[in-house]
Protein backbone atom coordinates (compact mmCIF):
# COMPACT_ATOMS: atom_id res chain seq x y z
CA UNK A 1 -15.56 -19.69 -42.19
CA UNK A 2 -15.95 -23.21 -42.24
CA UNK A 3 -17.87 -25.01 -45.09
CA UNK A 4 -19.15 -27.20 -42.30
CA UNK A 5 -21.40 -24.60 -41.20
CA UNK A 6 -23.44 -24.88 -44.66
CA UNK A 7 -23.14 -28.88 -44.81
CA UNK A 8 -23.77 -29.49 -41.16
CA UNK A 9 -26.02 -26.81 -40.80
CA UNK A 10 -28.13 -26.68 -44.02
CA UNK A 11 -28.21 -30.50 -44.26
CA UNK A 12 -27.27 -31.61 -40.81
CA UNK A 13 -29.76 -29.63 -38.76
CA UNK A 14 -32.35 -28.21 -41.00
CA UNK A 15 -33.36 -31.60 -42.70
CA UNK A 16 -34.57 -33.16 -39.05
CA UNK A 17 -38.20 -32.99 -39.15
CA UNK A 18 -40.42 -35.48 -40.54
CA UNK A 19 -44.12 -37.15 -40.52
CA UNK A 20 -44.20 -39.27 -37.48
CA UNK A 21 -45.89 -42.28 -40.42
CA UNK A 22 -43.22 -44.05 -42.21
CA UNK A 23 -45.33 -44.95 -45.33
CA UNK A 24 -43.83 -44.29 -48.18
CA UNK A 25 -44.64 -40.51 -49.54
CA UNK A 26 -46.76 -40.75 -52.50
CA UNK A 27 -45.51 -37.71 -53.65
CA UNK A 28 -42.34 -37.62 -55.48
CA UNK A 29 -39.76 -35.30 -53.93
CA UNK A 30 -36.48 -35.79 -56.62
CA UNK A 31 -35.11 -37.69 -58.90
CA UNK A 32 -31.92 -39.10 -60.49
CA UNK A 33 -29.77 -35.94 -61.83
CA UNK A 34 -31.00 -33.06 -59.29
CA UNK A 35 -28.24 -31.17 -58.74
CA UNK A 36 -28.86 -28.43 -55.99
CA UNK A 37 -25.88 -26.00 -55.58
CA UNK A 38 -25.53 -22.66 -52.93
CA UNK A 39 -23.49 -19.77 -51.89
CA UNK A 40 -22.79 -18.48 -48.40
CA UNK A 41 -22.71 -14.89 -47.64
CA UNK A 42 -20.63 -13.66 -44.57
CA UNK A 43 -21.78 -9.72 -44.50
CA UNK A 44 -21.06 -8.76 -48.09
CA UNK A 45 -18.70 -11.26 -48.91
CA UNK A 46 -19.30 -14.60 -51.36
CA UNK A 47 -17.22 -17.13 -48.87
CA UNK A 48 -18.16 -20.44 -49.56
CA UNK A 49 -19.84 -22.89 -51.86
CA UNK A 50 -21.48 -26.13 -51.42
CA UNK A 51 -23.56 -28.52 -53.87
CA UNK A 52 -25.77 -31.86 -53.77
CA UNK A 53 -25.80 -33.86 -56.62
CA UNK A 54 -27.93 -36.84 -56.91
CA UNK A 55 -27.82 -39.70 -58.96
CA UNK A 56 -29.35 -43.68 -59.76
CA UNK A 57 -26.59 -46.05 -58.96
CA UNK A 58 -25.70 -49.70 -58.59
CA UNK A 59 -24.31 -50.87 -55.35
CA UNK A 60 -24.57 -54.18 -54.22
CA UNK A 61 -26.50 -55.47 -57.51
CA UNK A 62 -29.57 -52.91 -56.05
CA UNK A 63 -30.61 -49.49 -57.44
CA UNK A 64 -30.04 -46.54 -54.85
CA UNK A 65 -29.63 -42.84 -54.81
CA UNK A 66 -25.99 -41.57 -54.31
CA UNK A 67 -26.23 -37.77 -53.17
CA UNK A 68 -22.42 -36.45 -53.23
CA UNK A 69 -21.75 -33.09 -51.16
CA UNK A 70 -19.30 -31.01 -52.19
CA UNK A 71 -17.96 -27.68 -50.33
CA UNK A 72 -15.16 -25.33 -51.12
CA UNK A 73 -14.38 -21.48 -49.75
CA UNK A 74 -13.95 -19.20 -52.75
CA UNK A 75 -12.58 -15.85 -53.27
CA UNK A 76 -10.53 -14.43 -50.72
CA UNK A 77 -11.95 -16.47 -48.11
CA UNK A 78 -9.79 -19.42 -49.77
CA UNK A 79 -6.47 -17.05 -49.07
CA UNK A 80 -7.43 -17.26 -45.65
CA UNK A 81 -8.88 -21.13 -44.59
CA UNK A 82 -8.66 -23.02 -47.67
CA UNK A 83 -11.70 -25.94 -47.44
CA UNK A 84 -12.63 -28.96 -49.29
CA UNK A 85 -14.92 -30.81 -47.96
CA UNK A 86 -16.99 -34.41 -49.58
CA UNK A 87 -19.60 -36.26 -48.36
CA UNK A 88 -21.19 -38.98 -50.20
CA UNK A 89 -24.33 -40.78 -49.29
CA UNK A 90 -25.91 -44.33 -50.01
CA UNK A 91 -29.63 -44.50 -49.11
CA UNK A 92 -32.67 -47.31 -50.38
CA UNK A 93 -34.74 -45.39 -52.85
CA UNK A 94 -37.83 -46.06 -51.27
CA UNK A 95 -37.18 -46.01 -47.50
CA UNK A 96 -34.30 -43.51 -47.87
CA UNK A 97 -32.35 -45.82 -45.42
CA UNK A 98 -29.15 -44.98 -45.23
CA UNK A 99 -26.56 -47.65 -46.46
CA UNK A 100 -22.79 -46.53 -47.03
CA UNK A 101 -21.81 -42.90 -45.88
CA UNK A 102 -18.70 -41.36 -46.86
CA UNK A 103 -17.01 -37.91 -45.15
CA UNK A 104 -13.61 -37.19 -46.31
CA UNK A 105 -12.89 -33.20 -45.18
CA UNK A 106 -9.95 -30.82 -44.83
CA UNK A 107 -10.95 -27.45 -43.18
CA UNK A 108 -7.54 -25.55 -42.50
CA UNK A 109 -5.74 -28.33 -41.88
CA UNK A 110 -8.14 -30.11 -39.53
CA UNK A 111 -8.95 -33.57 -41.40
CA UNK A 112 -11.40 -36.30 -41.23
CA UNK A 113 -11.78 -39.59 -43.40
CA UNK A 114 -14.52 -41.77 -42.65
CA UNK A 115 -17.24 -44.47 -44.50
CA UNK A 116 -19.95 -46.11 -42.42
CA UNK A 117 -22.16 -49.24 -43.44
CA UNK A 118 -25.41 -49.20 -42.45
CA UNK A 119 -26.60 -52.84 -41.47
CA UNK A 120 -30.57 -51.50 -40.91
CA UNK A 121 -31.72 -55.00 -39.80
CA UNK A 122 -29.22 -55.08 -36.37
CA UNK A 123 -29.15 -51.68 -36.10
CA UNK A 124 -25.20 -51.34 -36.42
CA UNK A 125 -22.87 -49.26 -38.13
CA UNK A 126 -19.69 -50.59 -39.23
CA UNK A 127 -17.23 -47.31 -38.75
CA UNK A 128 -13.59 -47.16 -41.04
CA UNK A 129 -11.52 -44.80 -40.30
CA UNK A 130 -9.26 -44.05 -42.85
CA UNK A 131 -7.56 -41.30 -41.28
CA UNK A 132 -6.82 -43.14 -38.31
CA UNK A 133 -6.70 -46.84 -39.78
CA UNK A 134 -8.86 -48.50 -36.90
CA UNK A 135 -12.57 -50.01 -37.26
CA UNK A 136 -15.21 -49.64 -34.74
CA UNK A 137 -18.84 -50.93 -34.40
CA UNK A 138 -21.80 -49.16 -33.36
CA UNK A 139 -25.43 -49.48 -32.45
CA UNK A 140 -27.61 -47.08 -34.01
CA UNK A 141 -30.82 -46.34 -33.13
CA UNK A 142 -34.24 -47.35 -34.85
CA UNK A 143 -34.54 -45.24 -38.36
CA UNK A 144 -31.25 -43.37 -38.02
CA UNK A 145 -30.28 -41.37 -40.54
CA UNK A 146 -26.92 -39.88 -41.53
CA UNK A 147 -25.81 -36.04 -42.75
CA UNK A 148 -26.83 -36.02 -46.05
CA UNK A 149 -29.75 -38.56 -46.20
CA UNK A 150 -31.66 -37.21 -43.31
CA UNK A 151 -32.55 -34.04 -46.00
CA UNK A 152 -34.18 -36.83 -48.93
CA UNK A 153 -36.01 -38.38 -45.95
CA UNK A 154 -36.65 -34.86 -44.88
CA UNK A 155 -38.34 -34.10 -48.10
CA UNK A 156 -40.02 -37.25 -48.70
CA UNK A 157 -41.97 -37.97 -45.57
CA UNK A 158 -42.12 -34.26 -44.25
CA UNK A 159 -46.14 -33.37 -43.97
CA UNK A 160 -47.16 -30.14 -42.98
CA UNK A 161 -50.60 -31.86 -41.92
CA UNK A 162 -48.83 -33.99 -39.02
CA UNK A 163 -47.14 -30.78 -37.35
CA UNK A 164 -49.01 -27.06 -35.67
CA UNK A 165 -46.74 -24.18 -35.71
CA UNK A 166 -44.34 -23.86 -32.98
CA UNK A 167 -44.12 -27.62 -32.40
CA UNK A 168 -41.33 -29.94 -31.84
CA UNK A 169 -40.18 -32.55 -33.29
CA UNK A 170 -36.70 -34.99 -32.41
CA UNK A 171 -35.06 -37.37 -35.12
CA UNK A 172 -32.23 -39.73 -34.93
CA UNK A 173 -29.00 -38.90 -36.50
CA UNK A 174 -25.66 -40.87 -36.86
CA UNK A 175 -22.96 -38.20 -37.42
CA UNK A 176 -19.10 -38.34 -36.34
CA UNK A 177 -19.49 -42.04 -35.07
CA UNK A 178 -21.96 -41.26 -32.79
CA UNK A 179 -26.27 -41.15 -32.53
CA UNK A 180 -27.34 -37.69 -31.75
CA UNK A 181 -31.00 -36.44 -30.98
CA UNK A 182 -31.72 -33.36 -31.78
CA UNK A 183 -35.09 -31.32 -31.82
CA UNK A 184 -36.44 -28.84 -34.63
CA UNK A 185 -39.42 -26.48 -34.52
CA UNK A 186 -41.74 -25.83 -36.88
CA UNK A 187 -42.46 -22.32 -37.43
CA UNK A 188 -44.76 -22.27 -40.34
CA UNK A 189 -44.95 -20.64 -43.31
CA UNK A 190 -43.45 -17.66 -44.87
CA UNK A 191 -42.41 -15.88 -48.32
CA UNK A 192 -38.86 -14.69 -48.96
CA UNK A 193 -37.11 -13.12 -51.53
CA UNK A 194 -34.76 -14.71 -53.37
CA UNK A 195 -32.76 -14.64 -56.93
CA UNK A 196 -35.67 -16.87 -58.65
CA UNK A 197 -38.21 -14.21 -57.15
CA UNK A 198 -40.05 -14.71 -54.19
CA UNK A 199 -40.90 -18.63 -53.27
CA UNK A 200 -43.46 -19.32 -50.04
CA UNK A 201 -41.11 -21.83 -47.75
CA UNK A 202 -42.00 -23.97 -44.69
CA UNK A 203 -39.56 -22.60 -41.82
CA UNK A 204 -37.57 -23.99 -38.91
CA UNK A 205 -35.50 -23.09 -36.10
CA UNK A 206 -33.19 -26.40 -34.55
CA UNK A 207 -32.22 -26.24 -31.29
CA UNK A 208 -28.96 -24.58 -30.82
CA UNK A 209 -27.21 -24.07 -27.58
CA UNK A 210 -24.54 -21.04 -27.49
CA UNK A 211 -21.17 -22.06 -28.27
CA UNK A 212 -17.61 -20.92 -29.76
CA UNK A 213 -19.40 -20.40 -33.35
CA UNK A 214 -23.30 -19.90 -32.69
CA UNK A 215 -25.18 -17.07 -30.10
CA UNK A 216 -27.57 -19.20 -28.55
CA UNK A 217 -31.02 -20.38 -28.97
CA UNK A 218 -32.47 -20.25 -31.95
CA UNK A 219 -29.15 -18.96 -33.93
CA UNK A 220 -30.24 -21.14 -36.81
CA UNK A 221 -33.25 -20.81 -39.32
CA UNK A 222 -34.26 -22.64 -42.14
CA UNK A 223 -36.98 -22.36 -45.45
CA UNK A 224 -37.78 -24.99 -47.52
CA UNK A 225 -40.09 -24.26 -50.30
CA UNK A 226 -43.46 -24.95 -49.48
CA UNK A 227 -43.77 -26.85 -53.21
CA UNK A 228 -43.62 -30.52 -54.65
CA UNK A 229 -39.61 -30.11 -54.14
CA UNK A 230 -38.85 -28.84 -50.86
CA UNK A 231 -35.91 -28.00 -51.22
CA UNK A 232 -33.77 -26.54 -48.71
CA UNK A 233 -34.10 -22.76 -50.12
CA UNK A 234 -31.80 -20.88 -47.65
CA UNK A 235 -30.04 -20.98 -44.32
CA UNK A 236 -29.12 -18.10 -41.77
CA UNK A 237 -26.82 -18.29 -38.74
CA UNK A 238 -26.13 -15.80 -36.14
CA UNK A 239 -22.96 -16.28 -34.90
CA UNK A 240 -20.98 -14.20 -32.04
CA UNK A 241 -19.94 -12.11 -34.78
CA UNK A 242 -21.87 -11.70 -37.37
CA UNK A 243 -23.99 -13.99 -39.00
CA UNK A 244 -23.99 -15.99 -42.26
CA UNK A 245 -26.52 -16.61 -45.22
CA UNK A 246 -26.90 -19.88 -47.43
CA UNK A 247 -28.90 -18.92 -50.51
CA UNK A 248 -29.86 -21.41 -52.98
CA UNK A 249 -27.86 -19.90 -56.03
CA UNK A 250 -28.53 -22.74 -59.13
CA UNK A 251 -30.39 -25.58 -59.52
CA UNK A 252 -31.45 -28.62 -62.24
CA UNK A 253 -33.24 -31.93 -62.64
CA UNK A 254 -36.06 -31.22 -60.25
CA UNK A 255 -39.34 -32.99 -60.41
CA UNK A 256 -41.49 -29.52 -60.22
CA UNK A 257 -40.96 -26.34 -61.31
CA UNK A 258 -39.86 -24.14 -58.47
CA UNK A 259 -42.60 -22.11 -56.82
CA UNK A 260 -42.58 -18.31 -57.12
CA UNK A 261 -45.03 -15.73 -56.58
CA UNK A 262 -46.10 -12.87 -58.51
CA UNK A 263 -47.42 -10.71 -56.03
């Protein structure tokens, strides 16, 4: 099962919804050395792992936030469709524009290698590819994010004040090369179980269309927990056969305690 399915699913189409105002959040989200880190379940098998770190670097003589992402299968499931998968993203620390995105993957044999500069001010992105030695450019459109730092603007700007259950919302994305639009909804609030005990998330469903991996509408959901973190808390897919569970399985460095209740 491909790690891609955590990465592009937990962090590619869960983190798309936002507050329409682009102020800066008062409220801070994370912080340098949080270091998020999951499991997915296929039935009753451990299949996969994936993990966010992020960290205070230098690039450019300015201060910014590197998140790397990081997924492996494990187990068995390695025997099978080996996976190793990096991502690596360069975003402004108070925008959460994205600068330099990296994407070097090997699912199975299939293989990608890719960075992208950001140039915010012309809207372009300036594509590498590694893999194939050729450059490209690209217009992007107005506050496009990529993969990994559409989940930090995600969490920072997020407001459960601008959004009523069952609404939609669409966000620019710049993924594989190209800008992609794709619409969330907001389903509200609810309390799950989960190894921590049980947290009170915010929940979503992205618009999914059926396909060779996912069953149709609404195959995806999403909780984030409904605290000063948000983090992305788990992530279930129903697939044509089957379905898969992210579950967030360790964490450090966060700027709040995580959430439980005792009820």
């Amino acid at each position: 099962m491909k790690i891609n399915l955590l990465l592009s699913s937990l962090i590619f189409s869960c983190n798309l919804i936002f507050s329409q105002n682009n102020d800066i959040s008062s409220i801070n989200r994370f912080e340098n050395g949080e270091l998020l880190e999951y499991r997915l379940h296929y039935g009753i098998f451990n299949t996969s792992y994936a993990s966010l770190n992020l960290k205070k670097v230098t690039l450019k003589n300015n201060s910014v936030y590197h998140a790397a992402g990081y997924g492996t299968t494990t187990g068995l499931a390695r025997l099978f469709f080996k996976v190793e998968d990096y991502y690596d993203s360069y975003f402004d620390t108070n925008t959460i524009s994205p600068i330099l995105f990296k994407r070097n993957i090997d699912e199975g044999g299939y293989t990608k290698n890719l960075e992208i500069v950001f140039d915010q001010e012309k809207q372009t992105a300036y594509i590498n590819n590694i893999k194939e030695q050729s450059k490209k450019e690209v217009k992007t459109e107005s506050n496009s994010q990529d993969l990994i730092s559409s989940l930090y603007y995600l969490r920072t700007f997020f407001a459960t004040e601008d959004i009523k259950e069952n609404e939609y919302f669409n966000i620019n994305m710049f993924y594989d090369s190209k800008n992609r639009f794709f619409k969330l909804q907001y389903l509200g609030k609810e309390v799950i179980k989960t190894k921590f005990g049980k947290i009170e998330c915010l929940k979503f469903k992205p618009t999914t269309k059926r396909s060779r991996i996912f069953r149709g509408e609404g195959s995806i959901t999403i909780w984030l927990s409904n605290d000063q973190n948000r983090v992305p808390v788990r992530l279930q897919a129903d697939l044509l056969v089957g379905s898969i569970k992210a579950d967030l399985n360790n964490f450090d460095g966060l700027v709040a305690p995580l959430l439980t209740k005792t009820d």
